[in-house]
Protein backbone atom coordinates (compact mmCIF):
# COMPACT_ATOMS: atom_id res chain seq x y z
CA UNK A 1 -71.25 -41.47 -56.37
CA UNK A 2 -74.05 -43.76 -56.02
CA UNK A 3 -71.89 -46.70 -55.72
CA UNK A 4 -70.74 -45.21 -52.42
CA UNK A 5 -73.94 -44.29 -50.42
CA UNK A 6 -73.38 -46.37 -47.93
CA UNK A 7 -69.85 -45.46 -47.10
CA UNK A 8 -71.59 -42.26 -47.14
CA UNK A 9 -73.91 -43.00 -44.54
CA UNK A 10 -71.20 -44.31 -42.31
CA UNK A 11 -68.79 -41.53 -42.98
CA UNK A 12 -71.73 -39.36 -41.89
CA UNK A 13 -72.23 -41.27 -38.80
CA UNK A 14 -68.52 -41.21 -37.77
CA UNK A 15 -68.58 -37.39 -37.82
CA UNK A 16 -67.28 -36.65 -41.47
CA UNK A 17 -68.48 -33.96 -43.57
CA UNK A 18 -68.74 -33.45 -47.07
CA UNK A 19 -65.43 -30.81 -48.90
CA UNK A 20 -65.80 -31.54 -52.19
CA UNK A 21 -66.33 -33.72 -55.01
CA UNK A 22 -64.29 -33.42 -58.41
CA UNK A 23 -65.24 -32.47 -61.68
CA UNK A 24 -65.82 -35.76 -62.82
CA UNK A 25 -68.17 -37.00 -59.83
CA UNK A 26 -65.47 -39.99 -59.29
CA UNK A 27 -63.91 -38.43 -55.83
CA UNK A 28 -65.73 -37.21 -53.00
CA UNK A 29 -63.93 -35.42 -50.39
CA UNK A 30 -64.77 -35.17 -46.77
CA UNK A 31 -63.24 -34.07 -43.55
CA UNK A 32 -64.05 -34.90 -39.91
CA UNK A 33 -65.96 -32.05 -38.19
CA UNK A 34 -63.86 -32.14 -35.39
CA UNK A 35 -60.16 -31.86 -35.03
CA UNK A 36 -57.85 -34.93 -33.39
CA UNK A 37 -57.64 -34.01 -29.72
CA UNK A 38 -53.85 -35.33 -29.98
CA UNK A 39 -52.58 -33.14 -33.33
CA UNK A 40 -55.46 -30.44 -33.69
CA UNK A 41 -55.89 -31.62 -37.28
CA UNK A 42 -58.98 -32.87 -39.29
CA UNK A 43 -58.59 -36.44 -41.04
CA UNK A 44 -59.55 -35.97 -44.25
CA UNK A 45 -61.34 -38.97 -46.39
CA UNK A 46 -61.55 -39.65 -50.18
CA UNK A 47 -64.21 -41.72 -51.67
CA UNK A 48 -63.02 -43.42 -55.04
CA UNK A 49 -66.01 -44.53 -56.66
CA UNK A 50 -63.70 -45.98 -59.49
CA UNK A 51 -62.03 -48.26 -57.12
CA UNK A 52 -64.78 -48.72 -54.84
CA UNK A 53 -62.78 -47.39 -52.13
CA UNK A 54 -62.59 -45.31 -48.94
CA UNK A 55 -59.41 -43.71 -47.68
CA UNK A 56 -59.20 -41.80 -44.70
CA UNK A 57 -55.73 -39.98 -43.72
CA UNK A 58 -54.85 -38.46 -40.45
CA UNK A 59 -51.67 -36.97 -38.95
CA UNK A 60 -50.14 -38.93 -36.31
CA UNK A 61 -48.21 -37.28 -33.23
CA UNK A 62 -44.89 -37.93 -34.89
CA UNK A 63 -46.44 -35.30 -37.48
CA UNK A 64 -46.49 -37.80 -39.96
CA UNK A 65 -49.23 -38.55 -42.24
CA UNK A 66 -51.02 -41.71 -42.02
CA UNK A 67 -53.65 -43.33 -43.91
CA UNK A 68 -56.36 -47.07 -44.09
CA UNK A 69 -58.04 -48.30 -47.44
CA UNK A 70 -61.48 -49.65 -46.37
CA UNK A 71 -63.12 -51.82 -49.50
CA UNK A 72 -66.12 -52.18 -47.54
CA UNK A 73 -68.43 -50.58 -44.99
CA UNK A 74 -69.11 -53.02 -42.24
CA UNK A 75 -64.96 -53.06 -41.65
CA UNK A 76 -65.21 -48.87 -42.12
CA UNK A 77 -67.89 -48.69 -39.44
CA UNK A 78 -65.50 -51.11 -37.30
CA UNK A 79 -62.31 -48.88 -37.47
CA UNK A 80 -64.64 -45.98 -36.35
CA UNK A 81 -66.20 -47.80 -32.96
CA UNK A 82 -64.50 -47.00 -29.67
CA UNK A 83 -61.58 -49.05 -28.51
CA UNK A 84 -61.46 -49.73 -24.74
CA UNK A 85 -58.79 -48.24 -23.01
CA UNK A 86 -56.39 -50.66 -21.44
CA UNK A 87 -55.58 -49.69 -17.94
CA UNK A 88 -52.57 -50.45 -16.00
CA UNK A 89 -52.49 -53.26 -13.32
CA UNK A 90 -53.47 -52.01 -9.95
């Protein structure tokens, strides 16, 4: 799991905790501390340290699941800033 420290970090940083890691030490597991405000349900993320990967997953309102690869951090850390809301012409 050293491979993936950094994602780590980040992962840390955008408010994911660690679940659990397999047998193997290939997969880590981790879930976001707090809930979606629009389903009530934790996005889970799986570190592949095989593949170098991060995938988080997260159920959309349709009640469907959803998931992004991320193959490195800077473009992890991205997807977790805060978007501006649009607003609607006055």
């Amino acid at each position: 799991m050293e491979k993936l420290e950094a994602f780590q970090v980040a992962a840390r940083k955008g408010g994911f905790v660690e679940v659990e890691e397999c047998e193997d030490g290939t997969v880590l597991w981790l879930r976001k501390a707090a809930p979606d405000a629009g389903t009530s349900t934790h996005q889970r993320m799986c570190m592949d340290s095989t593949t170098n990967s991060v995938t988080v997953y997260w159920m959309n309102v349709g009640g469907k699941v959803d998931s992004k690869t991320f193959r490195d951090v800077t473009t992890l850390q991205e997807w977790f800033a805060p978007r501006p809301v649009a607003s609607v012409g006055k």
